[in-house]
C-alpha atoms as a PDB file:
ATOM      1  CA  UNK A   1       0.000   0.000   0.000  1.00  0.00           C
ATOM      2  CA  UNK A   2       1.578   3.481  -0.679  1.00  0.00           C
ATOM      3  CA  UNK A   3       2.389   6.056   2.066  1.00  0.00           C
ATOM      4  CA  UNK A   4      -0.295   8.644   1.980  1.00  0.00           C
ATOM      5  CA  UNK A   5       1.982  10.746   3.539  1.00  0.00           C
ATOM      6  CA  UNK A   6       4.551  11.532   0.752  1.00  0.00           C
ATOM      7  CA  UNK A   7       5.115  15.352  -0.949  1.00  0.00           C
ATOM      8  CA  UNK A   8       7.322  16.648  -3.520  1.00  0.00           C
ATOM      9  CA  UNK A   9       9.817  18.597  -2.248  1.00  0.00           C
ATOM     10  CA  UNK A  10       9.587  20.920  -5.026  1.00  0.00           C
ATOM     11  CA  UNK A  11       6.054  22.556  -4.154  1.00  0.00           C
ATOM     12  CA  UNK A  12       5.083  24.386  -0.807  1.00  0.00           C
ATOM     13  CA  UNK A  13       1.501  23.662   1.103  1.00  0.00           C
ATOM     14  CA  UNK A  14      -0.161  25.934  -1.316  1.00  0.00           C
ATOM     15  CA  UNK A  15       1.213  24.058  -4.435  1.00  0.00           C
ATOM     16  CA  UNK A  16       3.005  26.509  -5.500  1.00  0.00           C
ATOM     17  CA  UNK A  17       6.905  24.926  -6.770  1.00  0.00           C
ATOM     18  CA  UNK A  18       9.835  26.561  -5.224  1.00  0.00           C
ATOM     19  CA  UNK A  19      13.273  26.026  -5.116  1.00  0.00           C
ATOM     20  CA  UNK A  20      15.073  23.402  -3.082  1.00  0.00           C
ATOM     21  CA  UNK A  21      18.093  23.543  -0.884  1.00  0.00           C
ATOM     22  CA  UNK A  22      20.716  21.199  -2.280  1.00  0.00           C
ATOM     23  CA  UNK A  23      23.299  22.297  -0.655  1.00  0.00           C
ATOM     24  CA  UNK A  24      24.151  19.557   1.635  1.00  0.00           C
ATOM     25  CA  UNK A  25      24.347  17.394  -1.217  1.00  0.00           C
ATOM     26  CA  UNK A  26      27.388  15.789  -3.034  1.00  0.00           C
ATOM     27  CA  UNK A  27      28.445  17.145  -6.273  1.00  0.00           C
ATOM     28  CA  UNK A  28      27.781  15.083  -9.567  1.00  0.00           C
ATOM     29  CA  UNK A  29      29.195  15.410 -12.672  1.00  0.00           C
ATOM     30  CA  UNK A  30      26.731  15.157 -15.579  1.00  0.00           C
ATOM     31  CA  UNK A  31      26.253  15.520 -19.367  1.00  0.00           C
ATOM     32  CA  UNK A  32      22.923  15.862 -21.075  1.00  0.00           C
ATOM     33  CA  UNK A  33      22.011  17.082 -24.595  1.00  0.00           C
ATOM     34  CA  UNK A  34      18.299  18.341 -25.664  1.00  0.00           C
ATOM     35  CA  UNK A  35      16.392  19.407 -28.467  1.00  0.00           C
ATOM     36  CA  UNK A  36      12.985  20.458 -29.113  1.00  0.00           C
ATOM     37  CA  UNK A  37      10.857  22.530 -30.795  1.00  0.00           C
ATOM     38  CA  UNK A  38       7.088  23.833 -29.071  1.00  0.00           C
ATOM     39  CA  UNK A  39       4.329  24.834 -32.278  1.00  0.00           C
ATOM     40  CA  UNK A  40       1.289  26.545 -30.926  1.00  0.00           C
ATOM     41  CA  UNK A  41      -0.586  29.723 -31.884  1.00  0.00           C
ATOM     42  CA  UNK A  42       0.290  33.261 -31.389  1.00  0.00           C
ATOM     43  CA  UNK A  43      -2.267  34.177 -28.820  1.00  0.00           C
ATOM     44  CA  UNK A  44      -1.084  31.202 -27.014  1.00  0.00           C
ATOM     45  CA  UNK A  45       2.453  32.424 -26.880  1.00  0.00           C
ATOM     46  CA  UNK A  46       0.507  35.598 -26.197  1.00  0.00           C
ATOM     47  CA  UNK A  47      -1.297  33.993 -23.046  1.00  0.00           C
ATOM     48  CA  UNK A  48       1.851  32.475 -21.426  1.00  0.00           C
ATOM     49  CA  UNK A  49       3.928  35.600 -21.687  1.00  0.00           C
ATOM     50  CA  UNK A  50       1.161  37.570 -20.035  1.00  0.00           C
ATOM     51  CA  UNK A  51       0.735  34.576 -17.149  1.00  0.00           C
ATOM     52  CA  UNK A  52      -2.951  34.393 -17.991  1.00  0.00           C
ATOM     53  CA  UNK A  53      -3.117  30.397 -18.359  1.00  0.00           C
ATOM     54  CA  UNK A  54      -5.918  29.247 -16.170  1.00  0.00           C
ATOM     55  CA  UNK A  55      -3.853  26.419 -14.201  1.00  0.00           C
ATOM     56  CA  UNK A  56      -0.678  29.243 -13.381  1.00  0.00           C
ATOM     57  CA  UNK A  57       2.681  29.688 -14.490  1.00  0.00           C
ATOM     58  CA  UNK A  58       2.954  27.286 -17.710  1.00  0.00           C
ATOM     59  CA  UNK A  59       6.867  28.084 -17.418  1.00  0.00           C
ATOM     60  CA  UNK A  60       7.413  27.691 -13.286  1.00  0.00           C
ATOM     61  CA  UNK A  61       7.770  23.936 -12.991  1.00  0.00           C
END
């Protein structure tokens, strides 16, 4: 049975994401290499520049 009591660390009690302290944790060296490319309409574009998307910040998490 899960534990109903696990959170992500990366969102506070209001569910909004934050940064996390790493800190205390060991360096590691890694390598990664991405592409993409995002197609969508102007007044999309528009609508996440001007933070009006109805579930938040598209570009927080």
């Amino acid at each position: 049975m899960p534990d109903k009591n696990l959170h992500f660390t990366h969102f506070d009690a209001s569910g909004q994401a934050h940064m996390v302290d790493v800190a205390a944790k060991a360096p590691t060296h890694r390598v990664a290499r991405a592409r993409g490319r995002i197609r969508m309409l102007p007044a999309t574009l528009a609508m996440i520049e001007a933070g009006g998307a109805k579930k938040g910040d598209v570009l927080g998490v």
